[in-house]
N, C-alpha and C. Protein backbone atom coordinates (compact mmCIF):
# COMPACT_ATOMS: atom_id res chain seq x y z
N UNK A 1 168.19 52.33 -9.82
CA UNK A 1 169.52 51.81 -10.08
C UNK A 1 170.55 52.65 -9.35
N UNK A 2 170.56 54.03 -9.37
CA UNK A 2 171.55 55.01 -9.20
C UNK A 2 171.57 56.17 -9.69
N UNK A 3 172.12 57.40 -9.02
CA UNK A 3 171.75 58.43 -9.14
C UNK A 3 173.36 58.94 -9.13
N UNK A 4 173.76 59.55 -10.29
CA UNK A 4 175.12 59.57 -10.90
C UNK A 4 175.27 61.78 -11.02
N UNK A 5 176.33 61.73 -10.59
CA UNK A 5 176.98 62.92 -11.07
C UNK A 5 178.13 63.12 -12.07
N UNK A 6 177.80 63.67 -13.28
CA UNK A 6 178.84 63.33 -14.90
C UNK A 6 179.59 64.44 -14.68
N UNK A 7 180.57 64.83 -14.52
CA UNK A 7 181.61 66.03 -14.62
C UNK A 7 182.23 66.26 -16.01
N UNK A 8 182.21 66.46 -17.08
CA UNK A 8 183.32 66.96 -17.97
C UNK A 8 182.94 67.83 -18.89
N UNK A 9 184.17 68.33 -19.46
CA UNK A 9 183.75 69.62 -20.00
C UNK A 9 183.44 69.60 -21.43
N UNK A 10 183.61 68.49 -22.25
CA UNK A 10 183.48 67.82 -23.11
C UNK A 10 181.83 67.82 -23.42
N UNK A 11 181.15 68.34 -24.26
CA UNK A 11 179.70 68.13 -23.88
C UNK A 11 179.43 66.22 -25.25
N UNK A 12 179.94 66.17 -26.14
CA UNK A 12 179.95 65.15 -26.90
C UNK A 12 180.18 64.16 -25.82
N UNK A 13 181.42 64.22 -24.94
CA UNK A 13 181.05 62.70 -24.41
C UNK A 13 180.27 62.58 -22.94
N UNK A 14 180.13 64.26 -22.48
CA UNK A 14 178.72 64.11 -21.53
C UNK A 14 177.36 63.75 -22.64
N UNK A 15 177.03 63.93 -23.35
CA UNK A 15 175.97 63.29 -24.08
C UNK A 15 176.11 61.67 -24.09
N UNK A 16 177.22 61.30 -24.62
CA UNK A 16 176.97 59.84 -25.29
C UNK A 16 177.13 59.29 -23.59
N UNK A 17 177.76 59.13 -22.93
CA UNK A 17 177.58 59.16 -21.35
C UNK A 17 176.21 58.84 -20.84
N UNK A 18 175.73 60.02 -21.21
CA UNK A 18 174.30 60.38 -20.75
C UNK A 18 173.01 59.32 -21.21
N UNK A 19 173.36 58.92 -22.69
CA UNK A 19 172.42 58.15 -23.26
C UNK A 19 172.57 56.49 -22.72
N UNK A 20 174.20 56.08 -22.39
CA UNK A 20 174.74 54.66 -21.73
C UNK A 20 174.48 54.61 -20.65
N UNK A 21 174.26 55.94 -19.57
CA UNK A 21 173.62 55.52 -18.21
C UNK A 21 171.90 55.50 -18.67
N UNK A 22 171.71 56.13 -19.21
CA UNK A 22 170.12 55.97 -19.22
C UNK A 22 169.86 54.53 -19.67
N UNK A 23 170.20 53.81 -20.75
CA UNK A 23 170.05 52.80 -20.99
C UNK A 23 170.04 51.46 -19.78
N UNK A 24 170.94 52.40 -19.25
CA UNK A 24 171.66 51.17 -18.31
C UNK A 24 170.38 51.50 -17.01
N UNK A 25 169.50 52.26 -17.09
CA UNK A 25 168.80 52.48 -15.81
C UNK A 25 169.34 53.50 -14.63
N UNK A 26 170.04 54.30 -15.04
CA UNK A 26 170.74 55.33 -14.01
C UNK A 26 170.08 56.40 -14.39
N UNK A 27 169.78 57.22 -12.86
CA UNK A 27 169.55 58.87 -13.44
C UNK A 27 171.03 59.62 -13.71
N UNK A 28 170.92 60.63 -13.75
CA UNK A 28 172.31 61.36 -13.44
C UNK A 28 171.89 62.96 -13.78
N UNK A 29 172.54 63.62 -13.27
CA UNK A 29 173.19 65.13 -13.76
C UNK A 29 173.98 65.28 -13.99
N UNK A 30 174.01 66.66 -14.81
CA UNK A 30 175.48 66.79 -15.67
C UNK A 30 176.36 67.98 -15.21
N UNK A 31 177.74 68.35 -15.16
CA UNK A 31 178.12 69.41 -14.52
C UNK A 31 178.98 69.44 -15.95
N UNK A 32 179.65 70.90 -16.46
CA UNK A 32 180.06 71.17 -17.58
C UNK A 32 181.81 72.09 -17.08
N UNK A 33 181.85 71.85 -15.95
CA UNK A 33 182.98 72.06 -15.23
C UNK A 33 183.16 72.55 -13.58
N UNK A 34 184.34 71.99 -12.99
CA UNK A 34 184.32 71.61 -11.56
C UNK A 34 183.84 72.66 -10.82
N UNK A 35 183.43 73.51 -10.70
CA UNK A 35 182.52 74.33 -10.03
C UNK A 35 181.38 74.17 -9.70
N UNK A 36 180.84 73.69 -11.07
CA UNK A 36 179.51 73.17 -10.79
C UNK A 36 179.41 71.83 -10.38
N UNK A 37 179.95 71.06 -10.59
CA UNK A 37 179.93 69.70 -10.27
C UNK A 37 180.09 70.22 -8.61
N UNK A 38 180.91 70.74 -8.18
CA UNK A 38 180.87 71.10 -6.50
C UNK A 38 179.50 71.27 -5.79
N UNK A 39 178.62 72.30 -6.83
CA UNK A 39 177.60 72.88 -6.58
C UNK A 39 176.56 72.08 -6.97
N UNK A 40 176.50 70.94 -7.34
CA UNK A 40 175.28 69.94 -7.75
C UNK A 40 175.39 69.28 -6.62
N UNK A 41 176.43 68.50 -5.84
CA UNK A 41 177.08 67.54 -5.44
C UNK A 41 176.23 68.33 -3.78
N UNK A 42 176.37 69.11 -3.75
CA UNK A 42 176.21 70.05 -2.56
C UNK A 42 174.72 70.29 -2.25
N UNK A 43 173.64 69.86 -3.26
CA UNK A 43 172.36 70.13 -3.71
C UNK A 43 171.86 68.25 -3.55
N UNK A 44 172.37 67.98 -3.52
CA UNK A 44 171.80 66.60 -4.65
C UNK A 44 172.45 65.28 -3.33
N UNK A 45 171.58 64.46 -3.63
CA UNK A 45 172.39 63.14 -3.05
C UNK A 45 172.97 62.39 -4.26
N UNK A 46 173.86 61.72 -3.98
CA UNK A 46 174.54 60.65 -5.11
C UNK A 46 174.83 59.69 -4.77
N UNK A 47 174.40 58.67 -5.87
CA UNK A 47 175.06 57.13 -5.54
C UNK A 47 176.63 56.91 -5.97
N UNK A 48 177.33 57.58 -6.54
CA UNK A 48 178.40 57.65 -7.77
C UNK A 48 178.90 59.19 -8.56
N UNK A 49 179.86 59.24 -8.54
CA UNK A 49 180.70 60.85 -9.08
C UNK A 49 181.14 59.87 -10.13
N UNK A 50 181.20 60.43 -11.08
CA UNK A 50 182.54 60.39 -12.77
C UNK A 50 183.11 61.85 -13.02
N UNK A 51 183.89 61.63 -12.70
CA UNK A 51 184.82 63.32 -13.22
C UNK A 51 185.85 63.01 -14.40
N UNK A 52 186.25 64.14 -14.79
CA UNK A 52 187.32 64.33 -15.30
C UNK A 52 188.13 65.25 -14.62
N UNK A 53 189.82 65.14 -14.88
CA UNK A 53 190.74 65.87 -14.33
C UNK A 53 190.57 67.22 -14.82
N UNK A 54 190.58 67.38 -15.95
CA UNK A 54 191.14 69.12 -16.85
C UNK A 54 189.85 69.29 -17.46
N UNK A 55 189.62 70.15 -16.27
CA UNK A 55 187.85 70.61 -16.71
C UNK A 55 188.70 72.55 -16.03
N UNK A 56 187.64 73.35 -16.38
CA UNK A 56 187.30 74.85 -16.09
C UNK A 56 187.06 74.98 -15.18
N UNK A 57 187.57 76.22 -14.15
CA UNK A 57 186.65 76.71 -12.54
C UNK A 57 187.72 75.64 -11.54
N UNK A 58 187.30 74.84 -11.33
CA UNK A 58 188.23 73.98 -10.87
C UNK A 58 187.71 72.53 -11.58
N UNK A 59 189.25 71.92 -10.87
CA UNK A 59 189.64 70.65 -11.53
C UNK A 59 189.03 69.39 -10.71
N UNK A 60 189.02 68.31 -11.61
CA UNK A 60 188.79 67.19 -11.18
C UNK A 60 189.10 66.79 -9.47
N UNK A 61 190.53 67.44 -9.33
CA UNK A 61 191.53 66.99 -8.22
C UNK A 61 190.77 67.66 -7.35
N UNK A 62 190.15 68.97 -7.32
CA UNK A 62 189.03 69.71 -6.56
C UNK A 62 188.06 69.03 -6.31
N UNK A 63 187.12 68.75 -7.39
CA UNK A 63 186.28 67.98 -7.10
C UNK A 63 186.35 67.04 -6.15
N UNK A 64 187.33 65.94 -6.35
CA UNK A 64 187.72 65.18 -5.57
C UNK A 64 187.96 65.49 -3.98
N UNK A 65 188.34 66.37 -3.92
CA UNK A 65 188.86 66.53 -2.25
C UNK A 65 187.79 67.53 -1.87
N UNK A 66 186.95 68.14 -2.21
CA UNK A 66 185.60 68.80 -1.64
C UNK A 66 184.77 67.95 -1.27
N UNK A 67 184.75 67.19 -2.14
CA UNK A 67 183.83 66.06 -1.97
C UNK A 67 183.95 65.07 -0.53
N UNK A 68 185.20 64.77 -0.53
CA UNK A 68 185.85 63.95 0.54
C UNK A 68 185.99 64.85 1.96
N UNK A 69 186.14 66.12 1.97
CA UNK A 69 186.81 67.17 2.91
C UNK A 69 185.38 67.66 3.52
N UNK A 70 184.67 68.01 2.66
CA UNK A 70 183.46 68.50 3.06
C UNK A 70 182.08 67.95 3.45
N UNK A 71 182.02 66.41 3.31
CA UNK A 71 181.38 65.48 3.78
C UNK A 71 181.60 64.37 4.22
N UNK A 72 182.94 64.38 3.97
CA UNK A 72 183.14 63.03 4.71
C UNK A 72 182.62 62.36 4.05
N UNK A 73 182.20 62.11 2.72
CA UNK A 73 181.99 61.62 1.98
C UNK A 73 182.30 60.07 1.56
N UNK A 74 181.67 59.00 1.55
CA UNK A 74 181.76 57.58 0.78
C UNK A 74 181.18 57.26 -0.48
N UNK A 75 180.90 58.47 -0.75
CA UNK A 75 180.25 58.27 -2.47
C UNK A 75 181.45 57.79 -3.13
N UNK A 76 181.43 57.00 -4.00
CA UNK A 76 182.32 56.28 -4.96
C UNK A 76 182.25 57.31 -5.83
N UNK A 77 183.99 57.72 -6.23
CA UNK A 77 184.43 58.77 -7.20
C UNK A 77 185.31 57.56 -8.46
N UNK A 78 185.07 57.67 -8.96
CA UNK A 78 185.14 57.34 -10.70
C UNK A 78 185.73 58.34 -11.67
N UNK A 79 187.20 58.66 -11.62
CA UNK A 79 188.05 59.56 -12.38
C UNK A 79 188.34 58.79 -13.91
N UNK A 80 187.71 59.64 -15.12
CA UNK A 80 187.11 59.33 -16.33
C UNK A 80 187.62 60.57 -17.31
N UNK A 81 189.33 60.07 -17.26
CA UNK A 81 190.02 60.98 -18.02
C UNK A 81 191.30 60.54 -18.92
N UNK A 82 192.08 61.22 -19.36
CA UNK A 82 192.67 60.99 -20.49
C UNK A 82 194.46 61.31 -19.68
N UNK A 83 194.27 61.76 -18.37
CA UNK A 83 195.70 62.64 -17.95
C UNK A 83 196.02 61.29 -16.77
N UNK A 84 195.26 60.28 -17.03
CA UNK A 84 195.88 58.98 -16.11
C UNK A 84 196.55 58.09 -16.69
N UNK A 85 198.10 58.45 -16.66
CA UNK A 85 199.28 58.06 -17.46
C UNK A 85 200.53 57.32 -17.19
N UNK A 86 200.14 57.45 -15.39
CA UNK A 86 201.46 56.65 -14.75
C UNK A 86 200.83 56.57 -13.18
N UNK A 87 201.83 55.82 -12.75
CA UNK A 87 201.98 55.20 -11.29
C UNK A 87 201.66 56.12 -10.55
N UNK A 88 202.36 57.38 -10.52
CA UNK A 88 202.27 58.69 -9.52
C UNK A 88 201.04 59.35 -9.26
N UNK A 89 200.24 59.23 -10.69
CA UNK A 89 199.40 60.05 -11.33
C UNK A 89 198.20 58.85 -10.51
N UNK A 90 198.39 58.17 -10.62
CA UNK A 90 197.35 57.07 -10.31
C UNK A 90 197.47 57.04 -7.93
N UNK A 91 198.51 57.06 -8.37
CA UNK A 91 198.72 57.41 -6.41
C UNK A 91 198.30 58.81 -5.69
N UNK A 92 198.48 59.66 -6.25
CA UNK A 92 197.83 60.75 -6.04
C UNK A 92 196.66 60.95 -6.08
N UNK A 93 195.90 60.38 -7.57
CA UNK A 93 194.36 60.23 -7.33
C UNK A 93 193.90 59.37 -6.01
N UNK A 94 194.66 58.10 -5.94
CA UNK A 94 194.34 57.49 -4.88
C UNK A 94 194.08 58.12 -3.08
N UNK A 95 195.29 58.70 -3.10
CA UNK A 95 195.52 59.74 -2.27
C UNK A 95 194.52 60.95 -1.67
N UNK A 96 193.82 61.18 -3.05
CA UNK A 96 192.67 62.22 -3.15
C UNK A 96 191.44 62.33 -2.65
N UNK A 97 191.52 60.56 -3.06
CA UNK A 97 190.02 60.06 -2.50
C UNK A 97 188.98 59.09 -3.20
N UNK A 98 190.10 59.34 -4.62
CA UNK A 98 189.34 58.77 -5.81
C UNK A 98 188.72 57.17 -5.85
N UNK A 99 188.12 56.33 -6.18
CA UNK A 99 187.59 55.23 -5.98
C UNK A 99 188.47 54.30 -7.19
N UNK A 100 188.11 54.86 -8.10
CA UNK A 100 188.57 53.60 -9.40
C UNK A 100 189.46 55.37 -10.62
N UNK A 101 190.25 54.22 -11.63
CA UNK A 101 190.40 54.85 -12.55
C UNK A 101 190.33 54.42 -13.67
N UNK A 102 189.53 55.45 -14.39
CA UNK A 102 189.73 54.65 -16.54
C UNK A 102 189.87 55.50 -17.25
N UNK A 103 190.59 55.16 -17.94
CA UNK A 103 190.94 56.37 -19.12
C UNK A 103 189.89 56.52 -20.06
N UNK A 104 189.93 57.49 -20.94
CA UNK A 104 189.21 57.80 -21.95
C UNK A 104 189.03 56.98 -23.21
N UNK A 105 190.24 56.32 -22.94
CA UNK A 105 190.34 55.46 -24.61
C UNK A 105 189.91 54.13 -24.22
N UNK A 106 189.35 53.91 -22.80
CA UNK A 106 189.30 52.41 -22.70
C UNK A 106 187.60 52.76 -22.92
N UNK A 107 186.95 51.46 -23.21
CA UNK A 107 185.29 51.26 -23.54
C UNK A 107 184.64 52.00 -22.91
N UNK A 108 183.32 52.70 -23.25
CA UNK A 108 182.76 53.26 -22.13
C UNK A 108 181.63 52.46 -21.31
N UNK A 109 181.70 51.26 -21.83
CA UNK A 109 181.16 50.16 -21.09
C UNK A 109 181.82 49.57 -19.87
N UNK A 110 182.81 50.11 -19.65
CA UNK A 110 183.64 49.46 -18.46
C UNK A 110 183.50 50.67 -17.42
N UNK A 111 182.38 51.71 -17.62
CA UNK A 111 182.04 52.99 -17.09
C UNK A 111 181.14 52.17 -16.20
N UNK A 112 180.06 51.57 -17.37
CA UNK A 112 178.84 50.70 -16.80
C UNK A 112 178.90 49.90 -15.76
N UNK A 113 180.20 48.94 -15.95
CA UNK A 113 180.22 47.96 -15.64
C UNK A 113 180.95 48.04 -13.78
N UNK A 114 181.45 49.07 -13.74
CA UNK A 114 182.25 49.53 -12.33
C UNK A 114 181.11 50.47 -11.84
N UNK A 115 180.06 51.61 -12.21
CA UNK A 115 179.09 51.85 -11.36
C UNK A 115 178.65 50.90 -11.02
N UNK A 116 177.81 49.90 -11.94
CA UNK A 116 177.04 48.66 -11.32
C UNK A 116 177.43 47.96 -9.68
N UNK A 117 179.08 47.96 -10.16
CA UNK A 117 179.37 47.15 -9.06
C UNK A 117 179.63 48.11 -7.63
N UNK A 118 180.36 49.51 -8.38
CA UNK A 118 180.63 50.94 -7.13
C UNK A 118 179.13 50.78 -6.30
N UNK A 119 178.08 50.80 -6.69
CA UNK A 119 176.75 51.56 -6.34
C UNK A 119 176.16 50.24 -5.44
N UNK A 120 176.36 48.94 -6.04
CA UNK A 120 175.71 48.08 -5.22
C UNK A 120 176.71 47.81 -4.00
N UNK A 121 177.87 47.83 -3.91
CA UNK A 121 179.02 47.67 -2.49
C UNK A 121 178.46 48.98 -1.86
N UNK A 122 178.21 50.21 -2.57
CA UNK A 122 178.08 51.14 -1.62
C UNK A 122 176.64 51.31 -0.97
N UNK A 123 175.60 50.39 -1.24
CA UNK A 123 174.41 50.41 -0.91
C UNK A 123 173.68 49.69 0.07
């Protein structure tokens, strides 16, 4: 299906995350803040990134532009946070490199439902 990189520092909703991609047929790894997510990403091939913005070590916005800066990267980035609140905030991610955005409070089925579609356009 896909081979997913989970960024947040949150380990409760990297778990429940973890159990909705498995269901769904995805592998993934988990990074517990943007440092490591750099350092998986750097190791690993990926079909798909999910970050969060306000993680430890560095931030989401890091993530994002290492990713893009340092490979030239077309992996579909999936920003999966709670600090996407306005127009600016949403242009800047855009700006970054980011692919899609969803907040935290929206379903985490609509996580599912945008890899499905990120992973097969990018394949």
């Amino acid at each position: 299906m896909g081979h997913i990189l989970l960024a947040d520092d949150h380990r409760f909703l990297l778990k429940a995350l973890s159990i909705l991609l498995s269901k769904e047929g995805f592998t993934f790894e988990t990074a517990n803040n943007g440092q490591e997510a750099i350092d998986l990403f750097e190791l690993s091939q990926f079909d798909a990134v999910i970050t969060d913005l306000n993680m430890p070590l560095k931030n989401g916005y890091d993530v994002i532009q290492h990713i893009r800066r340092n490979r030239l990267s077309e992996t579909p980035i999936i920003v999966f946070s709670s600090m996407i609140q306005d127009e600016a905030s949403i242009q800047n991610l855009e700006e970054a490199g980011a692919s899609l955005f969803l907040s935290k409070t929206d379903s985490p089925l609509g996580i599912v439902s945008a890899l499905h579609s990120l992973v097969q356009k990018a394949s």
